[in-house]
N, C-alpha and C. Protein backbone atom coordinates (compact mmCIF):
# COMPACT_ATOMS: atom_id res chain seq x y z
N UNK A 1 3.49 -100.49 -44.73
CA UNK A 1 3.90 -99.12 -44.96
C UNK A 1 3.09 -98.22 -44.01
N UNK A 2 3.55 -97.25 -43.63
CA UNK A 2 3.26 -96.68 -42.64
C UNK A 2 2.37 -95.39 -43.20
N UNK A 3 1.48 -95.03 -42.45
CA UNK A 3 0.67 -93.59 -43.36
C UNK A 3 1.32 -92.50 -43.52
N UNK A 4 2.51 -92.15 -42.74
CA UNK A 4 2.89 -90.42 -43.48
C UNK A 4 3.57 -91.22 -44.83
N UNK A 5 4.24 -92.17 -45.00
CA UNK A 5 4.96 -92.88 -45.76
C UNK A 5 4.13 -92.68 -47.52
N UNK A 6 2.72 -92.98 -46.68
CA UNK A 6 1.94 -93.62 -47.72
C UNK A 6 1.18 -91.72 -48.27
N UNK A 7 1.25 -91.24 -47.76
CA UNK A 7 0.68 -89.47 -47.91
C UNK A 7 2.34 -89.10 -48.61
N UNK A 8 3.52 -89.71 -48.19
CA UNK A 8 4.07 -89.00 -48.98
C UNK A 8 4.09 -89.19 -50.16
N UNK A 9 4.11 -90.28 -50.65
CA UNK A 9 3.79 -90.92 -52.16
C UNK A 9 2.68 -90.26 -52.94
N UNK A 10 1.84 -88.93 -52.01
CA UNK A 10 1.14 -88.94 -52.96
C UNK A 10 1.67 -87.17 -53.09
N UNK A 11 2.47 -86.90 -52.68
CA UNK A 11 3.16 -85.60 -52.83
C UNK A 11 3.55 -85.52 -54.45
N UNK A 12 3.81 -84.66 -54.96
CA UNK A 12 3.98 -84.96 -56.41
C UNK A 12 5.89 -84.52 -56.16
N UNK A 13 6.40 -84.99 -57.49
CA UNK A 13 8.03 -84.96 -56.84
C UNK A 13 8.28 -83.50 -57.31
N UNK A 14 7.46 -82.41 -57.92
CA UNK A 14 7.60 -80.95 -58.12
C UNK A 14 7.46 -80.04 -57.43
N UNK A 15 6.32 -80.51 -56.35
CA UNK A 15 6.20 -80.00 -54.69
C UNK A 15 7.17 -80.50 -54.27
N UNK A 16 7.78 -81.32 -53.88
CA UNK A 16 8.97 -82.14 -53.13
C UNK A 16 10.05 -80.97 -53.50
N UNK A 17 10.33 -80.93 -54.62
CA UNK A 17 11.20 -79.87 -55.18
C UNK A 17 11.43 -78.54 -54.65
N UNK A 18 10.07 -78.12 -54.71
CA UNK A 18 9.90 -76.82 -54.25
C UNK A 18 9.89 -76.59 -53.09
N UNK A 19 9.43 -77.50 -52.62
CA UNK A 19 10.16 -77.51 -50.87
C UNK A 19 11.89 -77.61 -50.75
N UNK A 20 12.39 -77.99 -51.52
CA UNK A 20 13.48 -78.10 -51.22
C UNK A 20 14.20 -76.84 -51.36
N UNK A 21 13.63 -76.48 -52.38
CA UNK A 21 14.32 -74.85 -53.14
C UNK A 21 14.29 -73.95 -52.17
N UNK A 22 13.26 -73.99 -51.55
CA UNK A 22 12.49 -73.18 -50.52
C UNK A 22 13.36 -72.82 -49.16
N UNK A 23 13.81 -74.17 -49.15
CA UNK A 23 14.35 -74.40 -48.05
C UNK A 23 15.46 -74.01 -47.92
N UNK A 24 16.22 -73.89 -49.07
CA UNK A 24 17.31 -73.47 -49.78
C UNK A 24 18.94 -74.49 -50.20
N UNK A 25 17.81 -75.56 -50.08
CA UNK A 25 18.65 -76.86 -50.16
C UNK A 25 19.46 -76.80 -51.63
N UNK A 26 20.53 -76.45 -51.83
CA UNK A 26 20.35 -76.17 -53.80
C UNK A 26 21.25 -77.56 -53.62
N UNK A 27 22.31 -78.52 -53.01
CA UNK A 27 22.83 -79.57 -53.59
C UNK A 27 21.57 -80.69 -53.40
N UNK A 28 20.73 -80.63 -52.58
CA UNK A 28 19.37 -81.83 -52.73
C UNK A 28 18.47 -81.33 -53.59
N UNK A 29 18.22 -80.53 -54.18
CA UNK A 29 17.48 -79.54 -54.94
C UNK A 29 18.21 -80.45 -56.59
N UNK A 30 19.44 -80.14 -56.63
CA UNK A 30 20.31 -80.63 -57.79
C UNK A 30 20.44 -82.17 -57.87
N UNK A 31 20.62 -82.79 -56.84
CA UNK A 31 20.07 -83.94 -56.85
C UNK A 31 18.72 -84.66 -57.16
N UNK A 32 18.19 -83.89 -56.60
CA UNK A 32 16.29 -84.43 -57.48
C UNK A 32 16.20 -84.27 -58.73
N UNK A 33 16.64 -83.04 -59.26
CA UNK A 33 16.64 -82.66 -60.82
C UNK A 33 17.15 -83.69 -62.19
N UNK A 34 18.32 -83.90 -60.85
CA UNK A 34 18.74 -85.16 -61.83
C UNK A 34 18.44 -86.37 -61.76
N UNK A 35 17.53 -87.09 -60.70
CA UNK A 35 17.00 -87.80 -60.35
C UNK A 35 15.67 -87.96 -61.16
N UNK A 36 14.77 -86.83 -61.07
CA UNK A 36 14.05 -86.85 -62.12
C UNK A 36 14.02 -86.48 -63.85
N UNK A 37 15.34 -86.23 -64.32
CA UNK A 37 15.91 -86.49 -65.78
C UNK A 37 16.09 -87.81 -66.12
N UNK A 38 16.84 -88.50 -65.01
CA UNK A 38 17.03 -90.00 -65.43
C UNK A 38 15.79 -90.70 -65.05
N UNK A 39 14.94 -90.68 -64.50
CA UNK A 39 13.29 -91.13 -64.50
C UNK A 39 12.81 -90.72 -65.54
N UNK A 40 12.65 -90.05 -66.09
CA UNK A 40 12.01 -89.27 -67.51
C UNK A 40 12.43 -89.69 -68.73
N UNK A 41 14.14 -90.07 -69.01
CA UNK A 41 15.05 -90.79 -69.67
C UNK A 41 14.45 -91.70 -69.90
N UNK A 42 14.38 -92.47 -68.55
CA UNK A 42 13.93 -93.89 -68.35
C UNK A 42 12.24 -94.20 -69.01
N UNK A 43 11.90 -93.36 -68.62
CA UNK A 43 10.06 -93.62 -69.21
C UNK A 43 10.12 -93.48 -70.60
N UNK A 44 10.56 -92.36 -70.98
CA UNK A 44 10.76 -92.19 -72.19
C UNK A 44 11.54 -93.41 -72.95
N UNK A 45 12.00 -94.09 -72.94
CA UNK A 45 12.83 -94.92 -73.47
C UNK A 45 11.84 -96.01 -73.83
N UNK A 46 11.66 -96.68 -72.42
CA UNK A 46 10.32 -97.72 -72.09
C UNK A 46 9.59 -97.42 -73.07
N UNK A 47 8.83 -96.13 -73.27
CA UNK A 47 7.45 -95.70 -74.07
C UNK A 47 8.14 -95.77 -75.17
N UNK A 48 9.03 -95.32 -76.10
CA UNK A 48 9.67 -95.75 -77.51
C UNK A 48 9.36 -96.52 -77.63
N UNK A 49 10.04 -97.89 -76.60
CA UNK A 49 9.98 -99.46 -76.99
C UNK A 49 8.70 -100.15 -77.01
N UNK A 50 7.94 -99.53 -75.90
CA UNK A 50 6.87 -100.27 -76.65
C UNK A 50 6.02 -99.61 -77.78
N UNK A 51 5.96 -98.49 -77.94
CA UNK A 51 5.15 -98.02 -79.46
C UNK A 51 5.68 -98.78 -80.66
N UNK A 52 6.61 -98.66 -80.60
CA UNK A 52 8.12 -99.87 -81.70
C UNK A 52 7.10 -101.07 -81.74
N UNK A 53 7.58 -101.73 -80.72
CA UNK A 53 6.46 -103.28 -80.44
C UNK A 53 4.98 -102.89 -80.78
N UNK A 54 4.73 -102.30 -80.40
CA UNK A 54 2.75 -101.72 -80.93
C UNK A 54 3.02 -102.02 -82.40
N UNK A 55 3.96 -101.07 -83.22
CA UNK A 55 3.59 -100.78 -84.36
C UNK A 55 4.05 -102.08 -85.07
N UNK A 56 4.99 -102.25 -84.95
CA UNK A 56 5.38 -103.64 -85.62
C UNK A 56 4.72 -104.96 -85.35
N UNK A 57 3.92 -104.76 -84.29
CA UNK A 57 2.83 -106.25 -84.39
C UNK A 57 1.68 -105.58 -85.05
N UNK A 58 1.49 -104.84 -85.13
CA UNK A 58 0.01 -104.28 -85.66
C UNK A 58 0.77 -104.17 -87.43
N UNK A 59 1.64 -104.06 -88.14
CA UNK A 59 2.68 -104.24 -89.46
C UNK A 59 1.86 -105.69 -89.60
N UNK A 60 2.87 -106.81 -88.49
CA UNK A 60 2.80 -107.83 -88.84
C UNK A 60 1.35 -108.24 -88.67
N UNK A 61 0.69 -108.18 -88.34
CA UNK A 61 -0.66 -108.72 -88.34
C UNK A 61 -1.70 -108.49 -89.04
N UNK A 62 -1.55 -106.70 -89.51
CA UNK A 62 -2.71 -105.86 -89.86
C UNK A 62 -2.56 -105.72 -91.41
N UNK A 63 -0.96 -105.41 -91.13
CA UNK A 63 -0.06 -104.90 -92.51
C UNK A 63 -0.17 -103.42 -92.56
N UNK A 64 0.87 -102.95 -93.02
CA UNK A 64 1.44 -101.49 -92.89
C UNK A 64 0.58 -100.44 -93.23
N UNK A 65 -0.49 -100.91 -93.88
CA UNK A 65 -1.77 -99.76 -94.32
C UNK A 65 -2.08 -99.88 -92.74
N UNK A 66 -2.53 -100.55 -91.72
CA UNK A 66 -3.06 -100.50 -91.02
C UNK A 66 -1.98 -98.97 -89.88
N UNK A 67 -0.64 -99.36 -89.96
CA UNK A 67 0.18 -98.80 -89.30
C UNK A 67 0.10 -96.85 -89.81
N UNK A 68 -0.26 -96.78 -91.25
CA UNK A 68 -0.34 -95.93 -91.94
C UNK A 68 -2.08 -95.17 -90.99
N UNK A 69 -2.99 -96.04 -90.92
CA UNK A 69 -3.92 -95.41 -90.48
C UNK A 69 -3.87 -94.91 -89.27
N UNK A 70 -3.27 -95.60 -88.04
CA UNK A 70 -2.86 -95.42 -86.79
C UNK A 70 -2.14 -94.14 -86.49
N UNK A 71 -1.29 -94.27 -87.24
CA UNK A 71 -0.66 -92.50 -87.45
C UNK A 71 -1.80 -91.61 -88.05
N UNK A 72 -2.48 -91.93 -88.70
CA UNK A 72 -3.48 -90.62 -89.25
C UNK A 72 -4.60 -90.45 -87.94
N UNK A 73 -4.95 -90.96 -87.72
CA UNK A 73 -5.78 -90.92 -86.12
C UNK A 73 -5.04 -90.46 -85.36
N UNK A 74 -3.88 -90.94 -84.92
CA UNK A 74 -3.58 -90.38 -83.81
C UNK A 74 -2.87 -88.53 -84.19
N UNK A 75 -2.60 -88.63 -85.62
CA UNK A 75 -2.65 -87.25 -86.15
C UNK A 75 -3.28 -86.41 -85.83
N UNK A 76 -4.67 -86.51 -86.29
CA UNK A 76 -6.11 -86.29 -86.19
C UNK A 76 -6.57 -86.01 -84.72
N UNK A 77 -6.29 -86.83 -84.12
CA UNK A 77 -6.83 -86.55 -82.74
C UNK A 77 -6.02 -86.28 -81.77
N UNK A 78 -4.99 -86.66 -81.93
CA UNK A 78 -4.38 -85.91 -80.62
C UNK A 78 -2.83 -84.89 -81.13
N UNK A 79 -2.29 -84.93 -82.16
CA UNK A 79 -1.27 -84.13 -82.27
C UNK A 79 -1.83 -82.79 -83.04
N UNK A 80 -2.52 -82.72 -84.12
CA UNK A 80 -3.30 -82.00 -84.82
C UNK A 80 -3.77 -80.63 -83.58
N UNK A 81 -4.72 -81.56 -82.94
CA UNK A 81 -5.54 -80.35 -82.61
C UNK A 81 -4.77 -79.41 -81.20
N UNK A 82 -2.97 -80.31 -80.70
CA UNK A 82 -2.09 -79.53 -80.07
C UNK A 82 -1.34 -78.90 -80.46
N UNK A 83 -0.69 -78.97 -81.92
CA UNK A 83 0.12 -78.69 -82.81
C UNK A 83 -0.11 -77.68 -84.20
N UNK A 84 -1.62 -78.16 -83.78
CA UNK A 84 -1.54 -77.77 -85.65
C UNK A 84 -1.27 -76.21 -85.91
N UNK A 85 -1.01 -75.44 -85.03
CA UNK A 85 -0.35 -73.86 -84.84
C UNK A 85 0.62 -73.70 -85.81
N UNK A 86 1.49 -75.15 -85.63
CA UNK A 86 3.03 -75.33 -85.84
C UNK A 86 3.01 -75.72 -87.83
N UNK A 87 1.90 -75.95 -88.12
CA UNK A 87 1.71 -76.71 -89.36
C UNK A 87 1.21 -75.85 -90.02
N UNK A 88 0.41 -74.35 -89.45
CA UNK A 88 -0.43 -73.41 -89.91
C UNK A 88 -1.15 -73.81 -91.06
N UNK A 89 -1.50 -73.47 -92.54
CA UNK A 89 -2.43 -74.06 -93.69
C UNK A 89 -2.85 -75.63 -93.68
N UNK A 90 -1.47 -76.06 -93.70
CA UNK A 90 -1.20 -77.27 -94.27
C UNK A 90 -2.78 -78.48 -93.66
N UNK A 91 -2.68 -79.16 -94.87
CA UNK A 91 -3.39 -80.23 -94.04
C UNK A 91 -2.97 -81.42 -93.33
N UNK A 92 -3.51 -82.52 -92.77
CA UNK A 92 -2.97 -83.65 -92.45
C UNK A 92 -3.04 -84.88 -93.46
C-alpha cells in the first residue's frame, strides 16, 4: 500500500464528507451518506449479535442472576451516569 493511500485511511469518513459538501459534490456527498448508514446498519447488527452471544453464554454458564448483575453494572456505570437526566428521581 502506498503512503497517501495509507494517510488516507486515516482521514475520518466525516472529513471525507465535508470535503465533499464543500466541494459541492451533493450526488457523491449522497452517496457516502448512504454508504455510511449501511456501515452503521452493519456494525450495529454485528454488535446485537454478539451481546446476544455474551449474554447467553454468561446465562448458560453463570446463570441468569449473573446476566441480571451485568445489566446492573453496566447500568451503573455507563448508561446511568449518560442518561440518568432521562430517568430524573428514579433509582437504578
Amino acid at each position: 500500500m502506498e503512503k497517501k493511500e495509507l494517510k488516507d485511511l486515516t482521514v475520518s469518513v466525516y472529513e471525507r464528507l465535508k470535503k465533499v459538501i464543500e466541494a459541492g459534490d451533493k450526488k457523491k456527498a449522497i452517496g457516502m451518506v448512504a454508504e455510511m448508514e449501511k456501515n452503521k446498519r452493519d456494525f450495529d447488527d454485528s454488535y446485537r449479535q454478539w451481546i446476544d452471544l455474551m449474554l447467553t453464554y454468561i446465562s448458560d454458564k453463570l446463570g441468569e442472576d449473573a446476566v441480571y448483575e451485568v445489566h446492573r453494572m453496566n447500568g451503573e456505570r455507563a448508561l446511568w451516569p449518560r442518561m440518568g437526566w432521562i430517568y430524573g428521581p428514579m433509582s437504578i
